[in-house]
Protein backbone atom coordinates (compact mmCIF):
# COMPACT_ATOMS: atom_id res chain seq x y z
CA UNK A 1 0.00 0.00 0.00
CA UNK A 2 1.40 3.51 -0.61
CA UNK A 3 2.02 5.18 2.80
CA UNK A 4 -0.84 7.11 3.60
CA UNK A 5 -3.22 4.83 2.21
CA UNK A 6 -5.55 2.97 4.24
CA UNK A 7 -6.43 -0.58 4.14
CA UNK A 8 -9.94 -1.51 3.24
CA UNK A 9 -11.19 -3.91 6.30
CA UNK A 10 -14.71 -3.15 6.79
CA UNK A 11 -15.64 -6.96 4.78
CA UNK A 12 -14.09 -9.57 3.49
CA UNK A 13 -15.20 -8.33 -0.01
CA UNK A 14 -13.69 -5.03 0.51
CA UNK A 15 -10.13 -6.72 1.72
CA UNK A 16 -10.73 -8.39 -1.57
CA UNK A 17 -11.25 -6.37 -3.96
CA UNK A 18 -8.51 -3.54 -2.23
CA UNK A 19 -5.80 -6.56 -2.50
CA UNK A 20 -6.99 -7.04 -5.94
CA UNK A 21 -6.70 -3.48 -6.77
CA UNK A 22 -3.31 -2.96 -5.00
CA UNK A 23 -1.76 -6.32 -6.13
CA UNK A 24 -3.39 -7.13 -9.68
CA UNK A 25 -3.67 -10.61 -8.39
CA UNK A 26 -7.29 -12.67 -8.50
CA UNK A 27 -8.37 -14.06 -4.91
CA UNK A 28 -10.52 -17.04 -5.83
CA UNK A 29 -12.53 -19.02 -2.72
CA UNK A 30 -13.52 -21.56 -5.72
CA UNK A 31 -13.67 -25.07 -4.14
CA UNK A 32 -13.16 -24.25 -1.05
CA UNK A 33 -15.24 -25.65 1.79
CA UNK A 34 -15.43 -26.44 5.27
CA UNK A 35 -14.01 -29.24 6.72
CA UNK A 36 -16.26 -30.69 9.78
CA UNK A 37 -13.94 -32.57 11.44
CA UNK A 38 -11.14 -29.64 11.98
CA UNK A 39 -13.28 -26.59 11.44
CA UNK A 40 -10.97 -25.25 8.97
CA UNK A 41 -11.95 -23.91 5.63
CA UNK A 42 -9.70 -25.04 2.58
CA UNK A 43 -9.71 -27.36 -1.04
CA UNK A 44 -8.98 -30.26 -1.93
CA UNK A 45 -4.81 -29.35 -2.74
CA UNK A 46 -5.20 -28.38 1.44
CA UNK A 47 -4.22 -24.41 0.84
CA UNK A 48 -6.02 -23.07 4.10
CA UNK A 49 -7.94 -19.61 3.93
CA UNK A 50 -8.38 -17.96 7.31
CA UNK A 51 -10.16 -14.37 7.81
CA UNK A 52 -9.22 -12.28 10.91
CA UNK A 53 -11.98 -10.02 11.48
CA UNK A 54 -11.35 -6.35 10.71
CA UNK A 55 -7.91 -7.13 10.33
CA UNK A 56 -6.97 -9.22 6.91
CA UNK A 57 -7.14 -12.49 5.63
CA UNK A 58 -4.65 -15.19 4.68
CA UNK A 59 -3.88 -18.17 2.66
CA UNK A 60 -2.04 -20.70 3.77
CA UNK A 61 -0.44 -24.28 3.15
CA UNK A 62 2.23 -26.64 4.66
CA UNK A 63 5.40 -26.90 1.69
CA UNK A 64 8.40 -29.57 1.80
CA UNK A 65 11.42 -28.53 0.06
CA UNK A 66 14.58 -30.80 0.09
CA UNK A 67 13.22 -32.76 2.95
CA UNK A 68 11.97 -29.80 5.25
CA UNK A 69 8.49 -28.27 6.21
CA UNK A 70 7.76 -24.76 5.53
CA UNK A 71 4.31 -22.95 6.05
CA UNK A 72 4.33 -21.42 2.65
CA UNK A 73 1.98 -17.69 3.04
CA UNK A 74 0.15 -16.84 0.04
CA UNK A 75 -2.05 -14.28 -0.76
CA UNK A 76 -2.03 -11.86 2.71
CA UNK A 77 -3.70 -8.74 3.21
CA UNK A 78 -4.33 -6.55 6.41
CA UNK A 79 -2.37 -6.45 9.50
CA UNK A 80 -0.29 -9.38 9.42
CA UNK A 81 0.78 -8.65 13.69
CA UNK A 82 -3.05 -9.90 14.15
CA UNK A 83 -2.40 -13.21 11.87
CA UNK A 84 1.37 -14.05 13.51
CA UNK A 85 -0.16 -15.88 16.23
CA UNK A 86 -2.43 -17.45 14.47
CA UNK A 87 0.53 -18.82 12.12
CA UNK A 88 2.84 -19.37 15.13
CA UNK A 89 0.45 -21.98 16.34
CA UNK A 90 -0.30 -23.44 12.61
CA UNK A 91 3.64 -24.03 13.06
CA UNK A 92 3.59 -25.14 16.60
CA UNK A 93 1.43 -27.67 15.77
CA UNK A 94 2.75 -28.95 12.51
CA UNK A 95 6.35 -29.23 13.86
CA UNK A 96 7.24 -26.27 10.93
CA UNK A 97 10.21 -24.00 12.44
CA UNK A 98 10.66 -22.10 8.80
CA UNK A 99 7.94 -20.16 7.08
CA UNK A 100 8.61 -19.10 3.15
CA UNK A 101 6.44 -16.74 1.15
CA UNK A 102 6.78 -14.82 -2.27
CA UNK A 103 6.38 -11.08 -3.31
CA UNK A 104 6.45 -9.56 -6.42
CA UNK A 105 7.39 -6.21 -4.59
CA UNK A 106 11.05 -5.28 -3.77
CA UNK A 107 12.10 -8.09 -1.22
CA UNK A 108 14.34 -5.96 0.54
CA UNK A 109 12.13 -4.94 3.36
CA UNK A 110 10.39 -8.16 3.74
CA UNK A 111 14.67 -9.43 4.66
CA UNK A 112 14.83 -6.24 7.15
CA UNK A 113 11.44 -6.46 8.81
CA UNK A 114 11.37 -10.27 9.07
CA UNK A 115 14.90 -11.25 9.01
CA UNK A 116 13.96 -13.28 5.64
CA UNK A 117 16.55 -14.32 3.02
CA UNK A 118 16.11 -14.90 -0.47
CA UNK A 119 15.85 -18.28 -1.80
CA UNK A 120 16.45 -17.89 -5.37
CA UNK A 121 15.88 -21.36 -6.25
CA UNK A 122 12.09 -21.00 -6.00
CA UNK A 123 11.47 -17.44 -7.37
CA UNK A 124 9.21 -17.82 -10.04
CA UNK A 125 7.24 -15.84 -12.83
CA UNK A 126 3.33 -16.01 -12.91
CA UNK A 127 0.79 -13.82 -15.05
CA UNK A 128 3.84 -11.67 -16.38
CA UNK A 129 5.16 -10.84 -12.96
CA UNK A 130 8.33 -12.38 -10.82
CA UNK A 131 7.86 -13.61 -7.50
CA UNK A 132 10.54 -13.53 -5.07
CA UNK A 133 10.72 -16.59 -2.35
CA UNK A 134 11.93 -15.19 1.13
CA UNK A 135 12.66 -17.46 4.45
CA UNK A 136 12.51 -17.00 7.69
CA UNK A 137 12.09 -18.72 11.17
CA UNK A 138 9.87 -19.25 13.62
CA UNK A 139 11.26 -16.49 16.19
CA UNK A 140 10.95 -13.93 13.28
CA UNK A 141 7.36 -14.11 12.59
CA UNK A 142 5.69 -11.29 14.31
């Protein structure tokens, strides 16, 4: 978001269509569904979607690369201080200690901010634009 600008958070459709706006990206809840026995809401490929009330909304799913498990964050939007519990305990109770997630903007804040390093090796281009993978570790997430 440019500074200055405010986040849309009133609905989930207006965090929608502001991310879509901002980002040029499509959200899609398309085969998503609940799942009675955890309560969770994701498809069938088990990406998660979870809304935080006035705050944002997330997508989510568990990655292995080269042996090790990474909570891999999609699409975000909001204030992502109100989702780091949240995906503290998704990693808590998954055994995950690293989380890795892409951006298409410049990745040099996300490595100041969260401590995150590039990993080059999964950067990839969708829809005409690059996405850049950056790690980091549980103890950074905040």
């Amino acid at each position: 978001m440019e500074t200055g600008e405010l986040m849309k958070l009133n609905s989930l459709k207006e965090m929608i269509e502001d991310y879509e706006r901002y980002t040029q990206e499509v959200v899609s809840l398309d085969g998503f569904y609940f799942d009675k026995e955890d309560g969770s809401f994701h498809d069938d490929y088990y990406t998660y979607f979870k809304f935080f009330d006035k705050q944002g909304f997330l997508f989510w799913c568990v990655k292995t690369l080269d042996g090790e498990k990474y909570i891999c964050l999609l699409q975000t939007y909001g204030f992502f201080k109100h989702m780091a519990e949240y995906v503290k305990e998704v990693m808590r109770l998954n055994e995950i200690k690293k989380v890795i997630t892409f951006t298409t903007r410049n990745p040099r804040a996300h490595c100041r901010k969260w401590k995150m390093q590039r990993l080059e090796s999964e950067d990839y281009e969708y829809r005409g634009k690059k996405y850049y993978a950056l790690v980091t570790d549980y103890e950074h997430v905040h």
